[in-house]
N, C-alpha and C. Protein backbone atom coordinates (compact mmCIF):
# COMPACT_ATOMS: atom_id res chain seq x y z
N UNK A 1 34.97 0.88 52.63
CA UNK A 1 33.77 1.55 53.07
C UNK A 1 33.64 1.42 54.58
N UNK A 2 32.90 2.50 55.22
CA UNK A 2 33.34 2.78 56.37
C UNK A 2 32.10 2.09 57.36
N UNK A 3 32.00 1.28 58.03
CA UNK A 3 30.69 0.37 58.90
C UNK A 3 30.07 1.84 59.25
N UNK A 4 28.43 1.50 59.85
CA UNK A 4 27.71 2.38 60.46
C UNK A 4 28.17 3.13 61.72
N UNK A 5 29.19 1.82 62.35
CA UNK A 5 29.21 2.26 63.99
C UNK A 5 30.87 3.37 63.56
N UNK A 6 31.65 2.79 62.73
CA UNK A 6 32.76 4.22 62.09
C UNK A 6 32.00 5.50 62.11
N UNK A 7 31.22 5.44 61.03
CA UNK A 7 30.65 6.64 60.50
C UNK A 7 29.95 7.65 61.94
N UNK A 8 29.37 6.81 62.85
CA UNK A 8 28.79 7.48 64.02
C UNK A 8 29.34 7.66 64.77
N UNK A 9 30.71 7.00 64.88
CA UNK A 9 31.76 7.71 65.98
C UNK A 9 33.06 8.47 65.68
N UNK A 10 32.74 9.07 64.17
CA UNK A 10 33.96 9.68 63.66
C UNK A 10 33.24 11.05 63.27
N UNK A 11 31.59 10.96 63.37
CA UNK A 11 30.54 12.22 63.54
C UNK A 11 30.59 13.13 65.05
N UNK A 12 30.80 11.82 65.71
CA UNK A 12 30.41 12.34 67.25
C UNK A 12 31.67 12.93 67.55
N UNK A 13 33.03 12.14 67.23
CA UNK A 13 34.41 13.13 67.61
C UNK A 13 34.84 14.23 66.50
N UNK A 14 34.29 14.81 65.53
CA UNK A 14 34.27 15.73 64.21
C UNK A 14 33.46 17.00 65.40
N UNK A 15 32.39 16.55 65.43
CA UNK A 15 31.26 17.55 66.35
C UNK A 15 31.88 18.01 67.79
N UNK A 16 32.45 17.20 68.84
CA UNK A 16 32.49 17.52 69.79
C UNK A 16 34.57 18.06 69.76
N UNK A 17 35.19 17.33 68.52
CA UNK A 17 36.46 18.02 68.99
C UNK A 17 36.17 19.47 68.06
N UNK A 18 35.26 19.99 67.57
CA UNK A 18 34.79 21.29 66.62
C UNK A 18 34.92 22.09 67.89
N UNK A 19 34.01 21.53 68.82
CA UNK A 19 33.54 22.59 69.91
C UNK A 19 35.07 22.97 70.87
N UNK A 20 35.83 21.84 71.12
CA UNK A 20 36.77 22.29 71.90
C UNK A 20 37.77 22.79 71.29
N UNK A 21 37.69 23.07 70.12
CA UNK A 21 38.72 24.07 68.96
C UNK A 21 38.41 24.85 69.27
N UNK A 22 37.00 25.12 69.34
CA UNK A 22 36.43 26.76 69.30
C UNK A 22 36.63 27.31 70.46
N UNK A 23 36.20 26.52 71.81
CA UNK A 23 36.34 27.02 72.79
C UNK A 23 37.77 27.28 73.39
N UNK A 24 38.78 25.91 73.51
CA UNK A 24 39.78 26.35 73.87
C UNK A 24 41.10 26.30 72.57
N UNK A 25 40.67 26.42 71.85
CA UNK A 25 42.00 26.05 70.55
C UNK A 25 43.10 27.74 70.54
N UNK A 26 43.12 28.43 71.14
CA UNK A 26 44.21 29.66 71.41
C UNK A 26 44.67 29.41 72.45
N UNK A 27 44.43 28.07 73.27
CA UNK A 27 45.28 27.42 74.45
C UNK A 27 45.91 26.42 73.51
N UNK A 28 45.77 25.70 72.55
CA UNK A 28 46.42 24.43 71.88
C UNK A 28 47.35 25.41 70.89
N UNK A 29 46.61 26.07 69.76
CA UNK A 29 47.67 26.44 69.04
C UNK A 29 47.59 28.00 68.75
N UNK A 30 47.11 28.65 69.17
CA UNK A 30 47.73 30.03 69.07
C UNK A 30 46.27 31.16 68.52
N UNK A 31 46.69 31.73 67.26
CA UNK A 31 46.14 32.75 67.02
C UNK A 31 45.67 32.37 65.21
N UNK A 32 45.84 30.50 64.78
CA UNK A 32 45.52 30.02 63.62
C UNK A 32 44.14 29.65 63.74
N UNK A 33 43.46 29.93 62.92
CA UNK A 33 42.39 29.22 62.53
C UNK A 33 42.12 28.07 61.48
N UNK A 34 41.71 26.85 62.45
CA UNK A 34 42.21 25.67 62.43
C UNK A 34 40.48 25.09 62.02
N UNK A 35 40.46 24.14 61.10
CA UNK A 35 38.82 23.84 60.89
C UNK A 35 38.96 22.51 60.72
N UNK A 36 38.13 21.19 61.26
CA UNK A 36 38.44 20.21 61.26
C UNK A 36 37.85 19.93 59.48
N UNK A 37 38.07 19.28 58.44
CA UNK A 37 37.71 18.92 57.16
C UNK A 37 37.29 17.72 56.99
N UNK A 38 37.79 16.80 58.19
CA UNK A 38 37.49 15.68 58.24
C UNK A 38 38.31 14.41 59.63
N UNK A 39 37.12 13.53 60.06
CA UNK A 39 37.45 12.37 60.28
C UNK A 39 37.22 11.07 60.54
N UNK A 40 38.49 10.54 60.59
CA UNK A 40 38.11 8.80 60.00
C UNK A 40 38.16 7.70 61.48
N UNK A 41 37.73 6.95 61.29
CA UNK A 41 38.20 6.22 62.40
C UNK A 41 38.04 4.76 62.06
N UNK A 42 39.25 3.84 62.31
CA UNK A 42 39.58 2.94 62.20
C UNK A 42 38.87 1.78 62.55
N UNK A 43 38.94 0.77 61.57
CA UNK A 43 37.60 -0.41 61.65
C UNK A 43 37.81 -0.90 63.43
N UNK A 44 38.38 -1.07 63.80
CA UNK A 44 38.69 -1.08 65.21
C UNK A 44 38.57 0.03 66.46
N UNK A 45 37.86 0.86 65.91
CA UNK A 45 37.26 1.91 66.74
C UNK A 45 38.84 2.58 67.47
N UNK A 46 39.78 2.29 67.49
CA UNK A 46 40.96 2.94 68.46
C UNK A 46 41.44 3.88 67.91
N UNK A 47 41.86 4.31 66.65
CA UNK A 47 42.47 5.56 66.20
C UNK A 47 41.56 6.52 65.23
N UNK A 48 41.80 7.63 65.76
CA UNK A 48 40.74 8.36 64.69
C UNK A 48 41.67 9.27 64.08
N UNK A 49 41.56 9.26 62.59
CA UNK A 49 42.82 10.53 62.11
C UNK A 49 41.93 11.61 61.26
N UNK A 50 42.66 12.83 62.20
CA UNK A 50 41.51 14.19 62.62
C UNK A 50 42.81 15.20 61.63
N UNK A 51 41.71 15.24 59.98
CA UNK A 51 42.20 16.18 59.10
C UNK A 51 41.70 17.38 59.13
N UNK A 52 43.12 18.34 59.16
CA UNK A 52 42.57 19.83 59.93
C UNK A 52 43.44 20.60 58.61
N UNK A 53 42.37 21.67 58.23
CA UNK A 53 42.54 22.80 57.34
C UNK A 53 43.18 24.11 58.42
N UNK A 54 43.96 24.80 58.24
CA UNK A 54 45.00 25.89 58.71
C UNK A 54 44.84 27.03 58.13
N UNK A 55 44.50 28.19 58.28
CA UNK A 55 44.30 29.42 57.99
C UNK A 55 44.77 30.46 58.99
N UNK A 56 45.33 31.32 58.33
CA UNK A 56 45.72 32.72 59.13
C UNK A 56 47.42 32.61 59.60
N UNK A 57 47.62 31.51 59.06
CA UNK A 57 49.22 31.52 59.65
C UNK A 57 49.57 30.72 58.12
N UNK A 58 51.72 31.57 58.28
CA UNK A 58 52.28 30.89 56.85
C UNK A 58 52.76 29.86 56.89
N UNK A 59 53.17 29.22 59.09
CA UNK A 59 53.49 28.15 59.26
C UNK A 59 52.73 27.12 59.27
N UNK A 60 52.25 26.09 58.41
CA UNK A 60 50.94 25.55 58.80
C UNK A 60 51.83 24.06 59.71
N UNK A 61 52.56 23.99 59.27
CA UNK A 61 53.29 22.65 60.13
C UNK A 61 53.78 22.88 61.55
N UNK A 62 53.93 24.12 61.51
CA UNK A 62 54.11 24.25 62.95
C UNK A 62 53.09 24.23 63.92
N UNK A 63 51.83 25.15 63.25
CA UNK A 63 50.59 24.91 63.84
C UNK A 63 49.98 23.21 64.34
N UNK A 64 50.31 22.37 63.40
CA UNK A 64 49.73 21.04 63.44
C UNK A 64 50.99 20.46 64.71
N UNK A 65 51.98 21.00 64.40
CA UNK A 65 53.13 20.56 65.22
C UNK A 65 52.61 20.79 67.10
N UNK A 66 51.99 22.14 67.22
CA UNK A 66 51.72 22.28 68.63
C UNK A 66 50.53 21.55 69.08
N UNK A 67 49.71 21.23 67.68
CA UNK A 67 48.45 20.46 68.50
C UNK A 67 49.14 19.41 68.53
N UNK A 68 49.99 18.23 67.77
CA UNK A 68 50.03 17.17 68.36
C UNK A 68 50.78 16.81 69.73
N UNK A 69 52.05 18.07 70.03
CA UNK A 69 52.50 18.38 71.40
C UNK A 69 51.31 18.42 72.34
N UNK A 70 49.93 19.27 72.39
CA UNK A 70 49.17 19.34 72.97
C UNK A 70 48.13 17.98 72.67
N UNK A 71 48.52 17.02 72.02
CA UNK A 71 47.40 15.88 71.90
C UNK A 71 47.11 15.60 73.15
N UNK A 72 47.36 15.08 73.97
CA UNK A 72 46.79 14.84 75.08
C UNK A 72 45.57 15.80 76.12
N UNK A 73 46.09 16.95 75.94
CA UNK A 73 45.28 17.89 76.85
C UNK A 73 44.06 18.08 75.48
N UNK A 74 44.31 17.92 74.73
CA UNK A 74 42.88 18.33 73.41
C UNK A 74 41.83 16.57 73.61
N UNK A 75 42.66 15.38 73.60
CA UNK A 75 42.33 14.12 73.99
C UNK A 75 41.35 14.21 75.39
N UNK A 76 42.03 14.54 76.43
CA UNK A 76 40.96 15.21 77.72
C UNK A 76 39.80 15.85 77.65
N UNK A 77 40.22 16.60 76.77
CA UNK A 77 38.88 17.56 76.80
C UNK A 77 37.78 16.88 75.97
N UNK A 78 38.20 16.64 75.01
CA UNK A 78 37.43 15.80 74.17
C UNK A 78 36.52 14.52 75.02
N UNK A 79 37.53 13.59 76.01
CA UNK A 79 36.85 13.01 76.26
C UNK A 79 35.75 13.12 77.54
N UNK A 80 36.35 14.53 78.23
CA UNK A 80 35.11 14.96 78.78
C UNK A 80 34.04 14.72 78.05
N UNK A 81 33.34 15.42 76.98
CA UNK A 81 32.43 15.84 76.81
C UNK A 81 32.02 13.97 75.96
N UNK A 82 32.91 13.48 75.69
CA UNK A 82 31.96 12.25 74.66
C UNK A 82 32.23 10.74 75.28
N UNK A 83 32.15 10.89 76.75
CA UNK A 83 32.69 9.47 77.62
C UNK A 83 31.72 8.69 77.90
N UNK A 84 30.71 9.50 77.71
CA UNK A 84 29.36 8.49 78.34
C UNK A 84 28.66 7.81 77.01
N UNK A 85 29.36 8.54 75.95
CA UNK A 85 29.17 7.65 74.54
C UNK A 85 29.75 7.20 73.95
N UNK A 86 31.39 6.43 74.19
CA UNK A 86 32.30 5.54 73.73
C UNK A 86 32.70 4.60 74.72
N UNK A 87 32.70 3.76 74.13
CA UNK A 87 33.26 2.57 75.45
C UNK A 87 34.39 2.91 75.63
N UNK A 88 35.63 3.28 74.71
CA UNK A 88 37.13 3.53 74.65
C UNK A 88 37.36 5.09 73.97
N UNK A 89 38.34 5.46 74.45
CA UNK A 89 38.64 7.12 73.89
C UNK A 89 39.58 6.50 72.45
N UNK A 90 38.99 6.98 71.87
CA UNK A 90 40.57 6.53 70.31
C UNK A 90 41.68 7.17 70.30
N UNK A 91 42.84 6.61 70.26
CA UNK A 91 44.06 7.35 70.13
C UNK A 91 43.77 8.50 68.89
N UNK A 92 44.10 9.79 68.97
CA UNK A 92 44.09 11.08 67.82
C UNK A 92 44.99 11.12 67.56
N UNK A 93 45.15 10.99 65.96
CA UNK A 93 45.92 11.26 64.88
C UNK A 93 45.71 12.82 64.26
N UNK A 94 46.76 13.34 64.44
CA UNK A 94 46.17 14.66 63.03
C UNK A 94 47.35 14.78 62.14
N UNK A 95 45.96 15.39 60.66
CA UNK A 95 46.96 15.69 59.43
C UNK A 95 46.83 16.85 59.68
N UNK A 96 47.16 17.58 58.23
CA UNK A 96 47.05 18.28 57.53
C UNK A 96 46.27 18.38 56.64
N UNK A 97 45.17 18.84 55.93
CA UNK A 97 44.87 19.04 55.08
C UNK A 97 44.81 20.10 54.25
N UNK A 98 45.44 19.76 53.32
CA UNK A 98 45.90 20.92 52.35
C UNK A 98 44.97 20.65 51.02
N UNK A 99 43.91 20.12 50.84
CA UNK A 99 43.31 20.19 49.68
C UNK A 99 42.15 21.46 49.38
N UNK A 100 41.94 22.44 49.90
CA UNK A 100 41.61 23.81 50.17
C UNK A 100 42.64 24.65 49.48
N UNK A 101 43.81 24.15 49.61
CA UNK A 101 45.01 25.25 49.59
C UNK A 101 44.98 24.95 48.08
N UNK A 102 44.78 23.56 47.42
CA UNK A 102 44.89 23.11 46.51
C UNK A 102 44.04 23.87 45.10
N UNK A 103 42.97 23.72 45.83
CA UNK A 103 40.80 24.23 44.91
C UNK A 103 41.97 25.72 44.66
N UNK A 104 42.18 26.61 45.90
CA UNK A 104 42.72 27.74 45.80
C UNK A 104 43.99 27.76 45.12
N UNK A 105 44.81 27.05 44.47
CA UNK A 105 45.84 27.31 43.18
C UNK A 105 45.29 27.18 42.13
N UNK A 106 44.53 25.69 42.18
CA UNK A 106 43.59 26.04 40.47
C UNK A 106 42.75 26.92 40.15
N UNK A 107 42.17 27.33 40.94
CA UNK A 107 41.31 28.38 40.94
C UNK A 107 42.07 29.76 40.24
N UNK A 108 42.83 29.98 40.65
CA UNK A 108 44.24 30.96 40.47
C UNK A 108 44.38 30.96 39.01
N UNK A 109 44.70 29.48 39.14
CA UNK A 109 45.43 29.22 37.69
C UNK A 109 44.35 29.51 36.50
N UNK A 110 43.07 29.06 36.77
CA UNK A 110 41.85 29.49 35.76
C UNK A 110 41.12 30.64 35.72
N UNK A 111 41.49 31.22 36.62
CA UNK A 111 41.28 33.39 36.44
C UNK A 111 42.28 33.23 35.47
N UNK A 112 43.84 33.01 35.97
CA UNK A 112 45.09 33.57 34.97
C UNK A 112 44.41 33.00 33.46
N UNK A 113 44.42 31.89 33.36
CA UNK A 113 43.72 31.78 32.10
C UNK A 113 43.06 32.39 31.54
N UNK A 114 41.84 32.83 31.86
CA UNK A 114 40.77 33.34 31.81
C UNK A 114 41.02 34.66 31.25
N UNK A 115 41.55 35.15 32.07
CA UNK A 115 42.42 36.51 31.48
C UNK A 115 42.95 36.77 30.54
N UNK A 116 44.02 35.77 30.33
CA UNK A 116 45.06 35.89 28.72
C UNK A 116 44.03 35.45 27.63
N UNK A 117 43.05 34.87 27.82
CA UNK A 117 42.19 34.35 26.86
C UNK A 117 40.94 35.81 26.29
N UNK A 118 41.25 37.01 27.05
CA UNK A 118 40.24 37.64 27.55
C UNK A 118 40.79 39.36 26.50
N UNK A 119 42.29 39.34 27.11
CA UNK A 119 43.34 40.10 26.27
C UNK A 119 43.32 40.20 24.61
N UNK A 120 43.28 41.08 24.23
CA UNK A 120 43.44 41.19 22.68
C UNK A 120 44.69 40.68 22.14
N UNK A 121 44.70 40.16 21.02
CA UNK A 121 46.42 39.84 20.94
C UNK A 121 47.01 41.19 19.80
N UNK A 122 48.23 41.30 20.29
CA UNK A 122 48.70 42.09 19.30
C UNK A 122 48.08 43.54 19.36
């Protein structure tokens, strides 16, 4: 379970790295739309690992591949805006998150159901 002071500084970098997706994220990775889903940050306040959902592209690893090439310049910007409220910038981690992609196969799979169940037989 995650302490109070986690939870408030894994809110404050969720919120403020949102904004520099939006604003500059077609300088980091292109023409994907990228949504943060979640993040965590370590009982030691230094690493935060920043799970990002991928849309509009079929490469999603490549996409995650250019932001972490660009970690640093996304790290900058970020800590522009949230320096006067962390004592330390946390090293950024990013995943992937693919559990969206996931809801969207079962989902799939229980129309298809739904359907053959729906069909007359014979």
């Amino acid at each position: 379970m995650e302490s109070i002071k986690q939870q408030q500084t894994s809110r404050l970098i969720q919120q403020n790295l949102a904004d520099v997706f939006s604003r500059e994220g077609a300088n980091f990775y292109g023409r994907a739309f990228v949504t943060i889903s979640g993040v965590s940050v370590t009982p030691d306040l230094m690493t935060a690992r920043i799970y990002l959902s991928v849309y509009n592209v079929a490469e999603k690893a490549e996409v995650l591949q250019q932001i972490e090439e660009s970690a640093y310049d996304i790290k900058q910007s970020l800590y522009k805006r949230i320096r006067n409220k962390l004592r330390r910038m946390p090293t950024l981690e990013f995943f992937l998150d693919n559990s969206l992609d996931e809801v969207d196969k079962l989902d799939k799979i229980f129309k298809d159901i739904s359907k053959e169940d729906e069909q007359p037989e014979g």
